[in-house]
Each structure stands twice: as structure tokens, then as C-alpha cells.
Protein backbone atom coordinates (compact mmCIF):
# COMPACT_ATOMS: atom_id res chain seq x y z
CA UNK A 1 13.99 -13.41 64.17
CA UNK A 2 13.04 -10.53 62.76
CA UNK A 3 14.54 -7.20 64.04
CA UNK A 4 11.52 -4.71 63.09
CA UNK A 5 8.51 -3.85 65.13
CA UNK A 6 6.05 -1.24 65.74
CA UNK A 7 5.12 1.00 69.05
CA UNK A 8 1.73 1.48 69.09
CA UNK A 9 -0.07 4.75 70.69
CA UNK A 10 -1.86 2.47 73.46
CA UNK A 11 2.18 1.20 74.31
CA UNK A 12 1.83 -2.07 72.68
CA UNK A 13 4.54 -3.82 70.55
CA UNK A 14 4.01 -5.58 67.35
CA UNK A 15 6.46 -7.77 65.20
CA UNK A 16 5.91 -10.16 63.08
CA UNK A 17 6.59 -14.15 63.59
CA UNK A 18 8.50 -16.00 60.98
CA UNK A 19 7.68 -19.12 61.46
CA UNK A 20 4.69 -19.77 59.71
CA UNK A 21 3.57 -22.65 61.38
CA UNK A 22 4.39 -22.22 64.54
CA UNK A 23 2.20 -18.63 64.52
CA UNK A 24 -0.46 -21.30 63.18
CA UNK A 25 0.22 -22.64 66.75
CA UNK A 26 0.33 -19.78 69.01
CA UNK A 27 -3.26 -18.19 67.26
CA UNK A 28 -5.07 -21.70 67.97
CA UNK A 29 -3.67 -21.76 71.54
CA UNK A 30 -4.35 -18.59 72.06
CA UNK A 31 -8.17 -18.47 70.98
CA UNK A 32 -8.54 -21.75 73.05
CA UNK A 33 -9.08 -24.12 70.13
CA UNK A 34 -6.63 -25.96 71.61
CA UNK A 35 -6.63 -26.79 74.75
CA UNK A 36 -2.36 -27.46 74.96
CA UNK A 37 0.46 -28.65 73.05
CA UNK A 38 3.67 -31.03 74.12
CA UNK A 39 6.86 -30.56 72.57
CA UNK A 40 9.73 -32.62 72.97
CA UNK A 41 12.21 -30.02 74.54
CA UNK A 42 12.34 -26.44 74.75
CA UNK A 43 14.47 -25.54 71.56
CA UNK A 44 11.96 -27.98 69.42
CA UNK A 45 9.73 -24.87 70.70
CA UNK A 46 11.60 -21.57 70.36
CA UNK A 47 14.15 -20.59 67.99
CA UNK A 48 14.74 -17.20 69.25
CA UNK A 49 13.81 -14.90 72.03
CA UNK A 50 10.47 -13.61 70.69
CA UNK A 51 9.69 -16.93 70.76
CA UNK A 52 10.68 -17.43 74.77
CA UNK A 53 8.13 -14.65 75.36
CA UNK A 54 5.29 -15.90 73.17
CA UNK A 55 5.74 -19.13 75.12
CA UNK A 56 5.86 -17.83 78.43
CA UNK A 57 2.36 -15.51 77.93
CA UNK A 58 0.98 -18.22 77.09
CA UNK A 59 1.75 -20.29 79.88
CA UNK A 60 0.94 -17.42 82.21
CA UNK A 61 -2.32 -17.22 80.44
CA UNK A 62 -2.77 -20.94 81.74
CA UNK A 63 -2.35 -22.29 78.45
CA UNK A 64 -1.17 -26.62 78.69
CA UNK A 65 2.36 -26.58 77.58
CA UNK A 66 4.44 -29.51 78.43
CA UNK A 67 7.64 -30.80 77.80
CA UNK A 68 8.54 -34.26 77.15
CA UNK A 69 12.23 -34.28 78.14
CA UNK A 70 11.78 -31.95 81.60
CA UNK A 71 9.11 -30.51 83.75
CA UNK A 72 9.63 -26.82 85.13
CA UNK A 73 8.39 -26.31 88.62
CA UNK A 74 6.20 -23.08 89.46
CA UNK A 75 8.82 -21.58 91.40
CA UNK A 76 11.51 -19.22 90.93
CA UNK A 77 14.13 -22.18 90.51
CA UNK A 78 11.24 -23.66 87.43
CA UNK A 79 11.51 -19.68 85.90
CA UNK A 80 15.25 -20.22 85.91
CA UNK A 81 15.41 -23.48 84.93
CA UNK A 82 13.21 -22.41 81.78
CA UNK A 83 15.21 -19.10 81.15
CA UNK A 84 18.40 -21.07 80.64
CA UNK A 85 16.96 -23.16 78.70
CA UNK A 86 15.28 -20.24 76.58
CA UNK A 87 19.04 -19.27 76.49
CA UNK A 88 20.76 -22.31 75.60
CA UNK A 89 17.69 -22.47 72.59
CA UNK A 90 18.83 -19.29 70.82
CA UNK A 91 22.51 -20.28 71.30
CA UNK A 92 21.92 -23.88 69.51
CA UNK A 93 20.07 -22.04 67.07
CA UNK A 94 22.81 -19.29 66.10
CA UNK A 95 25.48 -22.05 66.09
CA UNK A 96 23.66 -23.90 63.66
CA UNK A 97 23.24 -20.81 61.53
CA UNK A 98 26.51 -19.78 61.76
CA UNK A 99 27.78 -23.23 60.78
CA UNK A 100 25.80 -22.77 57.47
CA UNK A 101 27.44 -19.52 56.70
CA UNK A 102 31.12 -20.92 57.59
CA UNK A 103 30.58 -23.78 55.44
CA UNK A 104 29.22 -21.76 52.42
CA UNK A 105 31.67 -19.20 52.73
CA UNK A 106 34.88 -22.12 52.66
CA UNK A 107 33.10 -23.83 49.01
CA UNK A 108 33.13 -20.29 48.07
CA UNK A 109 36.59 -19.68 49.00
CA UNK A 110 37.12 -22.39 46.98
CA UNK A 111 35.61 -21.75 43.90
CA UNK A 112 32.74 -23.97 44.14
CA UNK A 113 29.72 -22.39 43.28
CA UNK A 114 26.77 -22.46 46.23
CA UNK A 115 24.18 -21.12 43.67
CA UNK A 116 21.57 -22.42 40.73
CA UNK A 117 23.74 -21.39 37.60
CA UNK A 118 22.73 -19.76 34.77
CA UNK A 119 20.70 -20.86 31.69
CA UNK A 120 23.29 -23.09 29.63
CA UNK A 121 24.49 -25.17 32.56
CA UNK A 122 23.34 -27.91 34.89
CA UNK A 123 23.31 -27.71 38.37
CA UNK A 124 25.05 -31.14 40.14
CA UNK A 125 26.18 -30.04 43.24
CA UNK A 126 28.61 -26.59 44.03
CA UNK A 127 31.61 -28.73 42.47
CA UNK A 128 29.78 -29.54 39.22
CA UNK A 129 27.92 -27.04 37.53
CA UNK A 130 28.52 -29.33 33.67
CA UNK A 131 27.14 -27.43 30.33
CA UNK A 132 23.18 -27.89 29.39
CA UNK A 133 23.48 -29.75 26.29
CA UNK A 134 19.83 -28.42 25.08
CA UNK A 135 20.68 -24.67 25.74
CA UNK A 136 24.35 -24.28 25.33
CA UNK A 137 24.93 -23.52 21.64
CA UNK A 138 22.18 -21.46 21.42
CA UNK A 139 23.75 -19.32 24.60
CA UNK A 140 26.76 -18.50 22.77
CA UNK A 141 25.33 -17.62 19.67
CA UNK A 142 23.75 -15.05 21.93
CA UNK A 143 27.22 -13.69 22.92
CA UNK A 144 28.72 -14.02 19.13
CA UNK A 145 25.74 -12.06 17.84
CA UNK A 146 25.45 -9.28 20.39
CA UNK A 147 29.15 -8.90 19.53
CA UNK A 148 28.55 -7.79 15.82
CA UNK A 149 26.85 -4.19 17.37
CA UNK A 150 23.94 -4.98 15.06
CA UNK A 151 21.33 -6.71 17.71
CA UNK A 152 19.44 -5.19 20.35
CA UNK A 153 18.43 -7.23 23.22
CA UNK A 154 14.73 -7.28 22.25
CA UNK A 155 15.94 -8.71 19.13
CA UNK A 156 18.64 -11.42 20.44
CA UNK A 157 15.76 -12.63 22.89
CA UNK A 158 12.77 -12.82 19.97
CA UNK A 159 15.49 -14.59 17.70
CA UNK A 160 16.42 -16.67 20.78
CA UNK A 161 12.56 -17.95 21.54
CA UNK A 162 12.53 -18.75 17.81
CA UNK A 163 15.30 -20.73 18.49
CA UNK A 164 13.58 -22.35 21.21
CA UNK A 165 15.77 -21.02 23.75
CA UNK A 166 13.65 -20.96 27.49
CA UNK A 167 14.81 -20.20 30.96
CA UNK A 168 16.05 -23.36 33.60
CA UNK A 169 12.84 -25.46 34.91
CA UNK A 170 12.55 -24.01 38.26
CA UNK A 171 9.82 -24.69 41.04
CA UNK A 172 7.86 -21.19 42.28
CA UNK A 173 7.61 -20.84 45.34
CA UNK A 174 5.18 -22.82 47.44
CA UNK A 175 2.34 -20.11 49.48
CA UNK A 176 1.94 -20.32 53.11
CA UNK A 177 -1.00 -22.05 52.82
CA UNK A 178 0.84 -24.76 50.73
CA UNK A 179 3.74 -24.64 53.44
CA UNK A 180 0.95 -24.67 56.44
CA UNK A 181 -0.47 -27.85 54.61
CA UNK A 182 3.34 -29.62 54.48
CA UNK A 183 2.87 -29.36 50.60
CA UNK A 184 6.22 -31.20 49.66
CA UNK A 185 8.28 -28.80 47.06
CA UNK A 186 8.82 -32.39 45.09
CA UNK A 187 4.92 -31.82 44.60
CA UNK A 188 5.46 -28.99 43.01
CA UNK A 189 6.43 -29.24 38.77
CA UNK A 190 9.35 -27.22 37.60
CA UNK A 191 8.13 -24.95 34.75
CA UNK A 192 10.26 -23.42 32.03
CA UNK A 193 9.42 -20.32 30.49
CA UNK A 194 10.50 -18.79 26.90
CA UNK A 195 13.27 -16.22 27.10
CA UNK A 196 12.93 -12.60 26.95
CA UNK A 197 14.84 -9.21 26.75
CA UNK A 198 15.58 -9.32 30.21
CA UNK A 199 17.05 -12.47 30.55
CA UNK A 200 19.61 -11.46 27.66
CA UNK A 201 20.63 -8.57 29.57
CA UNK A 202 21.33 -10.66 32.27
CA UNK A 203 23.17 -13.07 30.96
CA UNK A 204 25.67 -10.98 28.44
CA UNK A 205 26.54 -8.96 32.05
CA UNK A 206 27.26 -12.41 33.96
CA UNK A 207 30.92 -13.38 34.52
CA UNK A 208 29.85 -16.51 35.05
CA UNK A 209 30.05 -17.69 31.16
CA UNK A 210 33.88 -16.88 30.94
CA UNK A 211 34.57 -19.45 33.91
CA UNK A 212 33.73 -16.87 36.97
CA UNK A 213 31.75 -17.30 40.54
CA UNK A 214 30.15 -14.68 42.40
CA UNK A 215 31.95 -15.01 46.23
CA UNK A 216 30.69 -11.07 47.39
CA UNK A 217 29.16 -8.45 46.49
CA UNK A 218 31.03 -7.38 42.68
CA UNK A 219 33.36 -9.66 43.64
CA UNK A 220 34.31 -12.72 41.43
CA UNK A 221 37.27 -15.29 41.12
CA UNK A 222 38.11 -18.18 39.47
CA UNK A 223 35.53 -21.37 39.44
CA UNK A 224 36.40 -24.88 39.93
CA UNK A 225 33.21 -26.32 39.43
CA UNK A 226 32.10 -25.13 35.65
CA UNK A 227 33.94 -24.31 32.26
CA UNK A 228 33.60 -21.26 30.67
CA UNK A 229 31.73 -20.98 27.50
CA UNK A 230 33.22 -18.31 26.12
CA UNK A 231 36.55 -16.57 26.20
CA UNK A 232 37.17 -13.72 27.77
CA UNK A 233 38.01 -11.59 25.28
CA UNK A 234 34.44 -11.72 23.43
CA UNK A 235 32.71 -11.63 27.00
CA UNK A 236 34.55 -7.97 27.46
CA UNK A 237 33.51 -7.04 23.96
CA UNK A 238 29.91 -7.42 24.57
């Protein structure tokens, strides 16, 4: 739920919904190109309380919504009935994200890593983060040479490509018109790119190489789940 919006001169409010398909939903229902929709329960429905009221216009606009697993009454006990539910929706919903952020922040309490590493590892779960065995070498080289003051870091990353050095296959990201069309991400190919000056910078500034994950903001500690490929004595050098 997004906490934005906009007051317009004629008093209306606009925000924006951020869940793609469901606004898919609410537009086709709304311009009568369907005629209703059934969803199982309420919360397979709304997520948050923008939601509630999208729902609710629409019913008041005499638009077919049914439930599977209850049936509200037009009365002022059906209104409540629905509001609680409305209420119970958003609470399920904030529980589950705040589940997912407990549960991230213990691995990263505990050194595990809950991110895609850098290029000269592997990434097999938060507790196993093992070295790239096509990349790694050439990785440190990077650090050793950088560490002689004599390369820049458009130089390191045109010697690098030469070396055949590229970024981690990853998978862009799919458009909403992909994500409207349940495109699968599998579908998708993971593309790796050759290195450049920028991704040199990056990685002689990440603490990650000298055995180091990011739990905050600046803040780093110890990993469990990777080795460090360098020591830290070169890592502060460069």
C-alpha cells in the first residue's frame, strides 16, 4: 500500500494501486467488461485498506462480487460483517509481512547473508555463498593490481574484459505486461554482461571480499556463510 496520493482541484483523490493485476481487475469491472468476479474469501481480495474501498465502490456501483466462503447481507449487520473482515485482511497481511522481516533480520543476525553476492561467488542459499570457480582468480587479481597505485579503474575493468571477466547471469526484470500475462521468471534467460569501470569500483569498496555481510545501513559483521578472498590488510590498502 502505497502511502502517496494526490488532491485534485475538483476534491478528488488519486493513488496509485500496486497490484498490477488486480488494477487489471478493478478497470475491467469497472468499464463493465465484466459483468462480476468470485473470490474465495475476502483477504484473497484485498491486501490493504485502499483495497476495502475499491471493493466496496464497486459493489455499491452494483458490480457482482461474491464470495465463496461467506455471503454478506445488505444490512448494517452485512456492512459490519464485511468491515471486520476488511480488518482482519490487512491484519493477516501485515503479520505475514512482518514475519518476513523477523526472519530476515535473525539470518542476518547471524551472519548469513539474505542477498545475491558479488561477482566471484555463488549464491546457494544465505548459509552458502561458495567461491565462483570461473571468476574468482581473476577477482583478486583485480584487488592485487589496484594495490600497486599504477591502475585506474577504466584500466583494471578493460584488462579485466580481456580477461574474460563478466558480471553474475542475472534475469531483468519481467514488464507488467509480462507479469499481467503470468510470464514465469524461469522463462526468462539469465544474461551475463562484460565488466566495466563501474563494476570495479564497486567491488574494490565491498567488504564483502574480506569475509563481511551487509546487516544495516554501513553496518557490517562477520559472515558465516562465505570465505573471504582476500585479507584484510590488502582490502584496506586499496
Amino acid at each position: 500500500e502505497e502511502d502517496e496520493f494526490v488532491m485534485n482541484s475538483d476534491g478528488s483523490v488519486q493513488y496509485r494501486i500496486l497490484r498490477p493485476k488486480f488494477r487489471m481487475l478493478v478497470e475491467m469491472l469497472n468499464t463493465k467488461k465484466i459483468k462480476g468476479v468470485v473470490f474465495l474469501c475476502w483477504d484473497r481480495a484485498s491486501r490493504n485498506d485502499q483495497d476495502n474501498l475499491i471493493i466496496k465502490k464497486l459493489m455499491n456501483l452494483g458490480i457482482d462480487i461474491r464470495f465463496a466462503e461467506t455471503n454478506y447481507e445488505k444490512s448494517s449487520a452485512g456492512k459490519l460483517h464485511m468491515n471486520i473482515d476488511g480488518m482482519f485482511s490487512g491484519h493477516y497481511s501485515a503479520v505475514i509481512s512482518e514475519k518476513v522481516k523477523n526472519a530476515y533480520a535473525k539470518l542476518r543476525a547471524e551472519g548469513r547473508c539474505t542477498y545475491n553476492s558479488p561477482i566471484a561467488y555463488l549464491d546457494k542459499g544465505s548459509d552458502n555463498k561458495p567461491f565462483d570457480p570461473e571468476r574468482t582468480l581473476i577477482s583478486k587479481r583485480v584487488f592485487e593490481l589496484y594495490s600497486t597505485d599504477k591502475w585506474s579503474f577504466v584500466q583494471l575493468g578493460k584488462w579485466a574484459r580481456e580477461q574474460g571477466l563478466t558480471t553474475k547471469p542475472v534475469r531483468r526484470k519481467r514488464t507488467k505486461e509480462e507479469i499481467l500475462n503470468n510470464v514465469s521468471l524461469k522463462d526468462i534467460p539469465k544474461i551475463s554482461r562484460p565488466v566495466d569501470h563501474k563494476t570495479i569500483e564497486y567491488m574494490l569498496r565491498n567488504p564483502f571480499y574480506i569475509g563481511k555481510v551487509k546487516v544495516g545501513k554501513n553496518k557490517y559483521i562477520d559472515s558465516t556463510a562465505h570465505q573471504a578472498l582476500i585479507d584484510t590488510s590488502l582490502f584496506y590498502k586499496v
